[in-house]
C-alpha atoms as a PDB file:
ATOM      1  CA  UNK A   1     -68.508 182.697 141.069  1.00  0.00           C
ATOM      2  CA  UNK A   2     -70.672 185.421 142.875  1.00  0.00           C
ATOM      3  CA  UNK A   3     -70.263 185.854 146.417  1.00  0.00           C
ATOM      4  CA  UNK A   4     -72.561 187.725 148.867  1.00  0.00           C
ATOM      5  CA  UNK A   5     -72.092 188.660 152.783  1.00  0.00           C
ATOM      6  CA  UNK A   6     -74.490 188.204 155.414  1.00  0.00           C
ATOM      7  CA  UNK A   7     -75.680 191.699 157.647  1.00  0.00           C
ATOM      8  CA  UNK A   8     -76.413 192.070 161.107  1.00  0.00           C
ATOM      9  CA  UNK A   9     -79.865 191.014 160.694  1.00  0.00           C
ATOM     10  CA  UNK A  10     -79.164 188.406 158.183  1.00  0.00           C
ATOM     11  CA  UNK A  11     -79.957 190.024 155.102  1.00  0.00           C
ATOM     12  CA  UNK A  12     -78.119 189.355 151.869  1.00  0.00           C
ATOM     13  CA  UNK A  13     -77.667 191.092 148.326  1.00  0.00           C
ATOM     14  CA  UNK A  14     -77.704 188.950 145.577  1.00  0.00           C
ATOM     15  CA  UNK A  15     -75.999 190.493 142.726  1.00  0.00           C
ATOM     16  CA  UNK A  16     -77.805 191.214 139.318  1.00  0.00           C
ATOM     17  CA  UNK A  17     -76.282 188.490 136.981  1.00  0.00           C
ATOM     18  CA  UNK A  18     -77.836 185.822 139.713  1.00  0.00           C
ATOM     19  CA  UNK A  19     -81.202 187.660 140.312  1.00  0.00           C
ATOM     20  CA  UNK A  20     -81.548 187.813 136.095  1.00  0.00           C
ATOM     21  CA  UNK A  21     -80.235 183.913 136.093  1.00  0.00           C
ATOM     22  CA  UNK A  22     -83.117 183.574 138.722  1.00  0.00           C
ATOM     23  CA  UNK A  23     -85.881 185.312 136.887  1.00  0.00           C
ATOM     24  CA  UNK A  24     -86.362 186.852 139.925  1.00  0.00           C
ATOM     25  CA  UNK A  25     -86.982 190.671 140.673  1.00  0.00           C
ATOM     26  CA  UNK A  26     -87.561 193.137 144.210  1.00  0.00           C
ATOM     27  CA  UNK A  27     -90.487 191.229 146.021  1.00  0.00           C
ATOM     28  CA  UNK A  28     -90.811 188.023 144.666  1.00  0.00           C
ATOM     29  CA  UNK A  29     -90.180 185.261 147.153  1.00  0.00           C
ATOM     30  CA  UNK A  30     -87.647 181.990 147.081  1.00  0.00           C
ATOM     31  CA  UNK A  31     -87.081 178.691 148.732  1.00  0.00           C
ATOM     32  CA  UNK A  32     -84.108 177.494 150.077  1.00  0.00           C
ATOM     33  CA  UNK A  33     -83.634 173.733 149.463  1.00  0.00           C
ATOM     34  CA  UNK A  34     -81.140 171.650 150.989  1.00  0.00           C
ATOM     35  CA  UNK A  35     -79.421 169.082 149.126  1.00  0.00           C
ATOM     36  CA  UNK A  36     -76.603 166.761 149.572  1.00  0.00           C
ATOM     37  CA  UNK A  37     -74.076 167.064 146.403  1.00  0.00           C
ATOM     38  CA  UNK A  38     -70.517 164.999 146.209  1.00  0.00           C
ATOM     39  CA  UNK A  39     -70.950 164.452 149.675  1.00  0.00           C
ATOM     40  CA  UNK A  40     -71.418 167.733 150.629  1.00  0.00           C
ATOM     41  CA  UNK A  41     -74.922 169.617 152.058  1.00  0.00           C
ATOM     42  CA  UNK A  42     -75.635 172.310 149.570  1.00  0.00           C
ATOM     43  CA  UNK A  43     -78.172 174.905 149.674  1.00  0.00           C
ATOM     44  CA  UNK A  44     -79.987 175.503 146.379  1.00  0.00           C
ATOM     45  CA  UNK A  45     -82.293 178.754 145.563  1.00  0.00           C
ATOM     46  CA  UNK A  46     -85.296 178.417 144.139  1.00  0.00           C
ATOM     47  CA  UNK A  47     -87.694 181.142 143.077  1.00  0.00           C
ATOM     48  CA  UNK A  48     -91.222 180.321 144.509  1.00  0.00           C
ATOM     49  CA  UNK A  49     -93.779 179.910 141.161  1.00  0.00           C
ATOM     50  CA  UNK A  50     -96.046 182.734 140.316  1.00  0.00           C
ATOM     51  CA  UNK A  51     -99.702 181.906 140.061  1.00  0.00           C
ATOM     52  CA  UNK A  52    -100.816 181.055 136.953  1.00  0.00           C
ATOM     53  CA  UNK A  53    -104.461 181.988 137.882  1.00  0.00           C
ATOM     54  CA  UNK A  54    -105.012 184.805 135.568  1.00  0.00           C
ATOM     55  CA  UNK A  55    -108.545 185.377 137.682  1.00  0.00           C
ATOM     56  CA  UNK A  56    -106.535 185.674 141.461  1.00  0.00           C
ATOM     57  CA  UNK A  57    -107.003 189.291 142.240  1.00  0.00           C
ATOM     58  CA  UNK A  58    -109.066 189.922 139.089  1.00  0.00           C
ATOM     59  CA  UNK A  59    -111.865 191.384 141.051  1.00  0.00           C
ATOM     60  CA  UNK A  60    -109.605 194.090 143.193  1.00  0.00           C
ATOM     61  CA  UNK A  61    -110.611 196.889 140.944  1.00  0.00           C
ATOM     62  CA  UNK A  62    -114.209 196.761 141.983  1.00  0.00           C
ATOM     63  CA  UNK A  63    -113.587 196.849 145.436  1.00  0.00           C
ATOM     64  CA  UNK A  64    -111.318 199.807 144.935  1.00  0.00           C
ATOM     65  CA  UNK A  65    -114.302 201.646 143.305  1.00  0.00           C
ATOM     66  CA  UNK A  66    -116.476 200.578 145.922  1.00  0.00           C
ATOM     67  CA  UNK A  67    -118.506 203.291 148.155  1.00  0.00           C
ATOM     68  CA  UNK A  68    -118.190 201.361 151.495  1.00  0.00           C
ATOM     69  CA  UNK A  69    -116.391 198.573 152.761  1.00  0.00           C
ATOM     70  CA  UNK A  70    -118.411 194.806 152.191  1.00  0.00           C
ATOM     71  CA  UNK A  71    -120.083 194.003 155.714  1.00  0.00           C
ATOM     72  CA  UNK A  72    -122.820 190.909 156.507  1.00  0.00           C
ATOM     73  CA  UNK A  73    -125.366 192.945 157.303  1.00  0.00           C
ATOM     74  CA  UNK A  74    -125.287 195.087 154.495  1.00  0.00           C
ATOM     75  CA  UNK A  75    -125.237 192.484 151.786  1.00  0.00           C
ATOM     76  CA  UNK A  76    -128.423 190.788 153.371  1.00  0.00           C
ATOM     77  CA  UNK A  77    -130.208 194.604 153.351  1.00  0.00           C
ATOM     78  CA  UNK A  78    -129.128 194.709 149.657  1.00  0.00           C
ATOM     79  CA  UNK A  79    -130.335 190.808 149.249  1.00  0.00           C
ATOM     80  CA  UNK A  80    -133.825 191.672 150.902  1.00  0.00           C
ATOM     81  CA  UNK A  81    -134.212 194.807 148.995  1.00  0.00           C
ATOM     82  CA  UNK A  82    -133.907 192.626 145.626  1.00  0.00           C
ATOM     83  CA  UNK A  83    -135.874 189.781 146.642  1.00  0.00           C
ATOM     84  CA  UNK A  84    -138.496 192.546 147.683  1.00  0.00           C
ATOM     85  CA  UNK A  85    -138.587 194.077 144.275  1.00  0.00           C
ATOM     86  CA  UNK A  86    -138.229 190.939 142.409  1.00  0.00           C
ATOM     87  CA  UNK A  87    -141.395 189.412 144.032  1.00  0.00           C
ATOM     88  CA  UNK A  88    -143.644 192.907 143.634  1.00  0.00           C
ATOM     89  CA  UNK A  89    -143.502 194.622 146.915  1.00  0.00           C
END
């Protein structure tokens, strides 16, 4: 049995066996579930699911590379511009 102590600000360490049990590594987050076992209220941990989105976030590397940040007004500039060029003007 692993046992852990709460700090001042209510932190705790969970030692490496559980956090491998887990599947869980630095960052990821968990839910604490209450549950009532042999008469008892338990508190279970439960690592929070990953997306399984492979797209979420797939587009960060173009806004990295971009020259200026996205605004309204500039996308409607670049919009006109097209619509201009596509029609002849």
């Amino acid at each position: 049995m692993a046992t852990i102590k709460l700090t001042s600000k209510r932190q705790a360490t969970l030692p490496v066996q559980v956090c491998q049990e887990l599947g869980i590594a630095i960052g990821d987050k968990m839910e604490l579930l209450p549950l009532h076992h042999n008469n008892q209220k338990v508190w279970v941990l439960k690592p929070v699911l990953k997306s399984t989105s492979p797209w979420i976030g797939s587009l960060n590397h173009f806004a990295a590379q971009a020259k200026s940040p996205w605004t309204r007004e500039g996308q409607g500039e670049l919009t006109g511009r097209a619509m201009a060029r596509d029609s002849g003007r």
